[in-house]
C-alpha atoms as a PDB file:
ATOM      1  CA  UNK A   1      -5.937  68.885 -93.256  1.00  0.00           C
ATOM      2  CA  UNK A   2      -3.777  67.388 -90.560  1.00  0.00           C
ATOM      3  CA  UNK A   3      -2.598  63.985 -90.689  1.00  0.00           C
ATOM      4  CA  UNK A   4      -2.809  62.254 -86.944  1.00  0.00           C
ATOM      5  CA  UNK A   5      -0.077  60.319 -85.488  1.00  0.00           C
ATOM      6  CA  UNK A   6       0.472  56.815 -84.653  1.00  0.00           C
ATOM      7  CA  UNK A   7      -3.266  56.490 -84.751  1.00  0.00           C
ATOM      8  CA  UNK A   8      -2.971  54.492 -88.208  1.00  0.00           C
ATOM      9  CA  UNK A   9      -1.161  51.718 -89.754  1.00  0.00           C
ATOM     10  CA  UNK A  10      -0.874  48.482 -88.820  1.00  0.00           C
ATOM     11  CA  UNK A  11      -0.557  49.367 -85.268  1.00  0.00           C
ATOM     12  CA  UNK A  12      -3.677  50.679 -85.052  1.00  0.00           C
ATOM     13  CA  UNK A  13      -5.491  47.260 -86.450  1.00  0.00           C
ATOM     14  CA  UNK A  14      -3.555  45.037 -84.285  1.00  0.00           C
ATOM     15  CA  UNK A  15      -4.598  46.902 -81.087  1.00  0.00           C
ATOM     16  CA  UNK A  16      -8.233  47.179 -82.656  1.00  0.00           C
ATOM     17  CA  UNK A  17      -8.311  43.426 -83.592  1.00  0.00           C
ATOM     18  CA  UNK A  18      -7.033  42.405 -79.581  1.00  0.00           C
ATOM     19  CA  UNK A  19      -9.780  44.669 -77.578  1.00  0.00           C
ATOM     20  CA  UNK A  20     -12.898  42.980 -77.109  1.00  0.00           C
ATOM     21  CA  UNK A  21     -15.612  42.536 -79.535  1.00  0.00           C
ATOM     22  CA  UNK A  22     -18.191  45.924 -79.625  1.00  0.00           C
ATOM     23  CA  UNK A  23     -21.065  43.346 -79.433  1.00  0.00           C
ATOM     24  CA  UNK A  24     -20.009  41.374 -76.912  1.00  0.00           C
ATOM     25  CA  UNK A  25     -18.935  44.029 -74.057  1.00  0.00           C
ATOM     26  CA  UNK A  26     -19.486  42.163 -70.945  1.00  0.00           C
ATOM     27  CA  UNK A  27     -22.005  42.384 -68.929  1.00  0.00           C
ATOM     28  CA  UNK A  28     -23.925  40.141 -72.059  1.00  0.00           C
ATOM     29  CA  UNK A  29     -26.645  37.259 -72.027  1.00  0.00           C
ATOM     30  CA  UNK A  30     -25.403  34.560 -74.432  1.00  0.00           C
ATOM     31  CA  UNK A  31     -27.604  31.965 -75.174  1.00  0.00           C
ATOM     32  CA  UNK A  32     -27.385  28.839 -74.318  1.00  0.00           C
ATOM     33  CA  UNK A  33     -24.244  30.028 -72.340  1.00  0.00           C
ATOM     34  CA  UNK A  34     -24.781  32.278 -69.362  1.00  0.00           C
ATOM     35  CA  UNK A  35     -23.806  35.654 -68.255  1.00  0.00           C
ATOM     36  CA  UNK A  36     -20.953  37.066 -70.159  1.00  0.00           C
ATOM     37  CA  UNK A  37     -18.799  38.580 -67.092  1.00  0.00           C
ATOM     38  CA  UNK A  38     -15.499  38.978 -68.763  1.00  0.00           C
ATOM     39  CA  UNK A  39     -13.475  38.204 -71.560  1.00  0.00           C
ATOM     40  CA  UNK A  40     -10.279  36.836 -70.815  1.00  0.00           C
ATOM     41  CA  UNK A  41      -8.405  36.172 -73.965  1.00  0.00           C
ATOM     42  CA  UNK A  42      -8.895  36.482 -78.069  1.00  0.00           C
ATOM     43  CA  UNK A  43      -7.899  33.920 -79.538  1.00  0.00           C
ATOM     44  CA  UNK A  44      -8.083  34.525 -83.453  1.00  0.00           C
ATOM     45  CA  UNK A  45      -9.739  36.748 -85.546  1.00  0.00           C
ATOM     46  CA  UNK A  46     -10.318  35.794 -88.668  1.00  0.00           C
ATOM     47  CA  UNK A  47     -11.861  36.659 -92.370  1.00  0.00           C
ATOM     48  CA  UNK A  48     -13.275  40.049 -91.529  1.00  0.00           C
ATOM     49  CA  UNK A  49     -15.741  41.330 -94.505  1.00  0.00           C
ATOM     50  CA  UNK A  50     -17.950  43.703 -94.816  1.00  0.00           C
ATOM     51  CA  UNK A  51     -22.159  43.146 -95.015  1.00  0.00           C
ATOM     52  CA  UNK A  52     -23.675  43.859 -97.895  1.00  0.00           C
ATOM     53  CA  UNK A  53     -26.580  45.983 -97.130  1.00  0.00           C
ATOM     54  CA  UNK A  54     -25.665  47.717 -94.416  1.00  0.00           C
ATOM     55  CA  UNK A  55     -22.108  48.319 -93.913  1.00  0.00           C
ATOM     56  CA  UNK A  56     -21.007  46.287 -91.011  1.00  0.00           C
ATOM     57  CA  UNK A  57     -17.658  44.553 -90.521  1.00  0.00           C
ATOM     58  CA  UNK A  58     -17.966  40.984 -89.341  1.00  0.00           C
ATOM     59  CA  UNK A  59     -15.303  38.903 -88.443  1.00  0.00           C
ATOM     60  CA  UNK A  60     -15.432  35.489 -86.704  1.00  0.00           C
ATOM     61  CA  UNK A  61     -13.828  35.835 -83.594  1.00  0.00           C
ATOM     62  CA  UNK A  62     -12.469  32.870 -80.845  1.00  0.00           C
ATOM     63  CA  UNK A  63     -12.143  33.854 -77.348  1.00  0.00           C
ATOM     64  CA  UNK A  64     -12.331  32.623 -73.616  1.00  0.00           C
ATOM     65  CA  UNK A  65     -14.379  34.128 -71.083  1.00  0.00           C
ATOM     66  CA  UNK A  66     -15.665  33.810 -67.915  1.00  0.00           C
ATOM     67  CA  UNK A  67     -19.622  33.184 -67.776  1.00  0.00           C
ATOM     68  CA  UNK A  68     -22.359  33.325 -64.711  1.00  0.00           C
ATOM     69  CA  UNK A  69     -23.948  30.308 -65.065  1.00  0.00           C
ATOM     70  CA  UNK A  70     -25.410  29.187 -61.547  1.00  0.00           C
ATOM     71  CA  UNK A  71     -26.092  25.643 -61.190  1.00  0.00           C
ATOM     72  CA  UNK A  72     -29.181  24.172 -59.803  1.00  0.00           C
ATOM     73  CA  UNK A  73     -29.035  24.129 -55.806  1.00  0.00           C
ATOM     74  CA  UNK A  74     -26.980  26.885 -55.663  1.00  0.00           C
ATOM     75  CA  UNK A  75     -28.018  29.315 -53.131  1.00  0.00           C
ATOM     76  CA  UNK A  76     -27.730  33.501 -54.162  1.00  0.00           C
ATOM     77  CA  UNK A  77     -27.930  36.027 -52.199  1.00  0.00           C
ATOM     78  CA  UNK A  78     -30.139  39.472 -53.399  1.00  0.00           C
ATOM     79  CA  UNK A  79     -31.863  42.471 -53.094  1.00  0.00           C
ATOM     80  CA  UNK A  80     -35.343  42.066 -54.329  1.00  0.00           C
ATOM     81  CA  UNK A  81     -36.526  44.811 -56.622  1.00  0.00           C
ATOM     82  CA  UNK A  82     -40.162  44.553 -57.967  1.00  0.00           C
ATOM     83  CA  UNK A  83     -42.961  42.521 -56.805  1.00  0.00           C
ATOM     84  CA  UNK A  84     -46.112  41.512 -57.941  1.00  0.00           C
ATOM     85  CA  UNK A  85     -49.024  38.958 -57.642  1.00  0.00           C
ATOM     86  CA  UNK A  86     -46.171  36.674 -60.760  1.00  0.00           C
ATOM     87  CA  UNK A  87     -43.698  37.053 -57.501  1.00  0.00           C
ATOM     88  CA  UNK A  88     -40.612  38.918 -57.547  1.00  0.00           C
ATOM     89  CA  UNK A  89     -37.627  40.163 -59.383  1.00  0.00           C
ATOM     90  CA  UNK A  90     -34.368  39.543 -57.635  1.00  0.00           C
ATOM     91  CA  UNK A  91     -31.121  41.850 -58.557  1.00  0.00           C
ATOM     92  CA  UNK A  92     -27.558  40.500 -57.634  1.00  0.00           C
ATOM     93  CA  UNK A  93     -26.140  43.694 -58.300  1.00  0.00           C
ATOM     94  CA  UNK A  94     -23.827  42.682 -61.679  1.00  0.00           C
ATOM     95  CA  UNK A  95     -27.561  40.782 -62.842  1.00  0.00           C
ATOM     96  CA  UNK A  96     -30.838  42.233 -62.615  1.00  0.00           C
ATOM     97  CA  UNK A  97     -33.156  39.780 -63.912  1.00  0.00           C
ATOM     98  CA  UNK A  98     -33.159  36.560 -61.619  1.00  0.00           C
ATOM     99  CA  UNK A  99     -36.575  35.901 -61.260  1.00  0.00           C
ATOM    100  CA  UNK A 100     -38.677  34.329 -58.085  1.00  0.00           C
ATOM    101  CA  UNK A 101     -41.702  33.113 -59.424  1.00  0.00           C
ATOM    102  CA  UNK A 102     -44.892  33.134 -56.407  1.00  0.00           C
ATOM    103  CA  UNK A 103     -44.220  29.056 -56.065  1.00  0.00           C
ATOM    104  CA  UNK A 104     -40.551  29.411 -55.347  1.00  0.00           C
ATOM    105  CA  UNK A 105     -41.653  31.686 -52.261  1.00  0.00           C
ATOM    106  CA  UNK A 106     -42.363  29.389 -48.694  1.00  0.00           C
ATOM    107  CA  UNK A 107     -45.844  28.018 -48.156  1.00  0.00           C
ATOM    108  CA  UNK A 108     -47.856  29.908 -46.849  1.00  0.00           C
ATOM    109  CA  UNK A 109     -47.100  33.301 -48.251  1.00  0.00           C
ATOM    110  CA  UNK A 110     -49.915  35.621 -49.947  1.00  0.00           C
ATOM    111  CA  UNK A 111     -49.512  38.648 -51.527  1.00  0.00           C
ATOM    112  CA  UNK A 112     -50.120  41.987 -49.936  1.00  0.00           C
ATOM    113  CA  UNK A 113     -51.354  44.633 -52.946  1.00  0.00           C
ATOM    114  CA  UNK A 114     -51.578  47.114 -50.411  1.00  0.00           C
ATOM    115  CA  UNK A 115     -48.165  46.616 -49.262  1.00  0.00           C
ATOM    116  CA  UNK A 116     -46.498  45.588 -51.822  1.00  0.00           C
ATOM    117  CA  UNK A 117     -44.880  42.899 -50.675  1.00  0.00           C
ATOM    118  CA  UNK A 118     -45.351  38.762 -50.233  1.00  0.00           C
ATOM    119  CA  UNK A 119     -45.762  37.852 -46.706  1.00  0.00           C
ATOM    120  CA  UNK A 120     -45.049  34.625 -45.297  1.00  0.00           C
ATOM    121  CA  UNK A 121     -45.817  33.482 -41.444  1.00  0.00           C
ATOM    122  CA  UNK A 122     -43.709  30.396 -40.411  1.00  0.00           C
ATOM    123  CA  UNK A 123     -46.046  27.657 -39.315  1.00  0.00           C
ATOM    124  CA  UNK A 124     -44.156  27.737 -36.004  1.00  0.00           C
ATOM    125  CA  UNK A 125     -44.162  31.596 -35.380  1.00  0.00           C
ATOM    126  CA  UNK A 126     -45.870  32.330 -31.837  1.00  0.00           C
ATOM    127  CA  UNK A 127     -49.339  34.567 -31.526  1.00  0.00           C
ATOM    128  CA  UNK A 128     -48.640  38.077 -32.241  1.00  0.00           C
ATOM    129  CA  UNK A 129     -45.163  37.639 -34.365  1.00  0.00           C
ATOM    130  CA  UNK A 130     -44.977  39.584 -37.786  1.00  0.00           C
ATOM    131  CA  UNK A 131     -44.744  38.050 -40.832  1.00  0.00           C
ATOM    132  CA  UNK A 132     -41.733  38.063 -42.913  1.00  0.00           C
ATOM    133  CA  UNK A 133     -42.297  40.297 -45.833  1.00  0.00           C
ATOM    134  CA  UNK A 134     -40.389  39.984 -49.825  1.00  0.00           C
ATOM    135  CA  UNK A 135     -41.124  43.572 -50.485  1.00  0.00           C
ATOM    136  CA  UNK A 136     -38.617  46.136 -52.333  1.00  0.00           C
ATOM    137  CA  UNK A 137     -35.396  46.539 -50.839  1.00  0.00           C
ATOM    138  CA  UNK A 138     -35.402  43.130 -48.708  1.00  0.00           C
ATOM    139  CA  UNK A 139     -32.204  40.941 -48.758  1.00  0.00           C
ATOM    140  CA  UNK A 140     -33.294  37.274 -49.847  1.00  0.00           C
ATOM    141  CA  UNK A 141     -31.386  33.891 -49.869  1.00  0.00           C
ATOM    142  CA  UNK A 142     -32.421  32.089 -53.834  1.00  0.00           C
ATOM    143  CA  UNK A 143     -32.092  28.498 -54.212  1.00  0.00           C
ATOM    144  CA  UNK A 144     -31.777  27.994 -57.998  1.00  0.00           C
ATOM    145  CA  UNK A 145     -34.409  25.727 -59.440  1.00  0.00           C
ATOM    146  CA  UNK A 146     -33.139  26.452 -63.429  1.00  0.00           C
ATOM    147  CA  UNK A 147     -30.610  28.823 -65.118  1.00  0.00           C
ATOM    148  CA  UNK A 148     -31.818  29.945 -68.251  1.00  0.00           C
ATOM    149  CA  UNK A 149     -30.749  32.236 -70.347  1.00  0.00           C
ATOM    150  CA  UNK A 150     -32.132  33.515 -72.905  1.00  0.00           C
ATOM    151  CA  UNK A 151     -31.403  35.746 -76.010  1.00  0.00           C
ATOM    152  CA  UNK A 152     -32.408  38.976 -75.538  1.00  0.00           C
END
C-alpha cells in the first residue's frame, strides 16, 4: 500500500476546514434569507462531531456571503419559461423559480391554451394591432410584489 503525499496532516484539515461548506454550495435557497450567491469569507468553525446514527460530521460554521434578496419595487428583467392558466414561471438565468402569478400580468390579459401563452391588448392599441403575448422564450420586465424564500 502506498502512502500519498501532502494530502494528510494538518494541512489537509486546515484547507478542508476554509473551503466552503458541502451543504451550502452556492447557488442555495436559505430561508428566511435569500439566494445564497456566494460565500465570501469563513469565519470560524467550530466543535465538529460526528451524528450518531448516521455518520455525518457537523460542525457549526460562521461565514459572510452575498444573498439575492430583491426588494419590493424592484424591477427584473427575464426570460419566461413555462406558462399556464396559474401564470408564468420567470428564469433570471442564476434563479429559475421567480414566479408571475395570472394577477401580476396587465389587465386585460387571458390565457391562450392553444398558444400557450397570456395575451394582453393595451386598451389604447389601434384596430388590427397584435396582442402582446407572455409565452416561452419572451423577455419580460417583473416588478417585485414579495420575495420569499422558502426552504426547499
Amino acid at each position: 500500500m502506498e502512502r500519498g503525499t501532502g494530502s494528510s496532516g494538518r494541512g489537509a484539515a486546515v484547507r478542508a476546514a476554509r473551503a466552503p461548506p458541502p451543504t451550502l454550495t452556492p447557488p442555495q435557497v436559505v430561508h428566511g434569507v435569500g439566494l445564497i450567491v456566494s460565500i465570501a469569507a469563513l469565519l470560524s468553525a467550530d466543535g465538529g462531531f460526528v451524528h450518531a446514527g448516521d455518520g455525518a460530521a457537523l460542525w457549526r460554521v460562521r461565514f459572510r456571503a452575498a444573498a439575492f434578496r430583491p426588494a419590493p419595487g424592484d424591477v427584473l428583467t427575464g426570460t419566461v419559461v413555462s406558462v399556464d392558466p396559474g401564470g408564468a414561471r420567470v428564469s433570471l438565468g442564476f434563479f429559475d423559480d421567480v414566479s408571475l402569478p395570472r394577477d401580476g400580468l396587465p389587465p386585460p390579459s387571458t390565457f391562450d391554451a392553444a398558444r400557450r401563452a397570456w395575451l394582453h391588448t393595451p386598451p389604447d392599441a389601434a384596430d388590427g394591432d397584435e396582442p402582446l403575448d407572455v409565452a416561452p422564450g419572451a423577455v419580460v420586465r417583473v416588478r417585485v410584489r414579495e420575495a420569499r424564500f422558502d426552504a426547499p
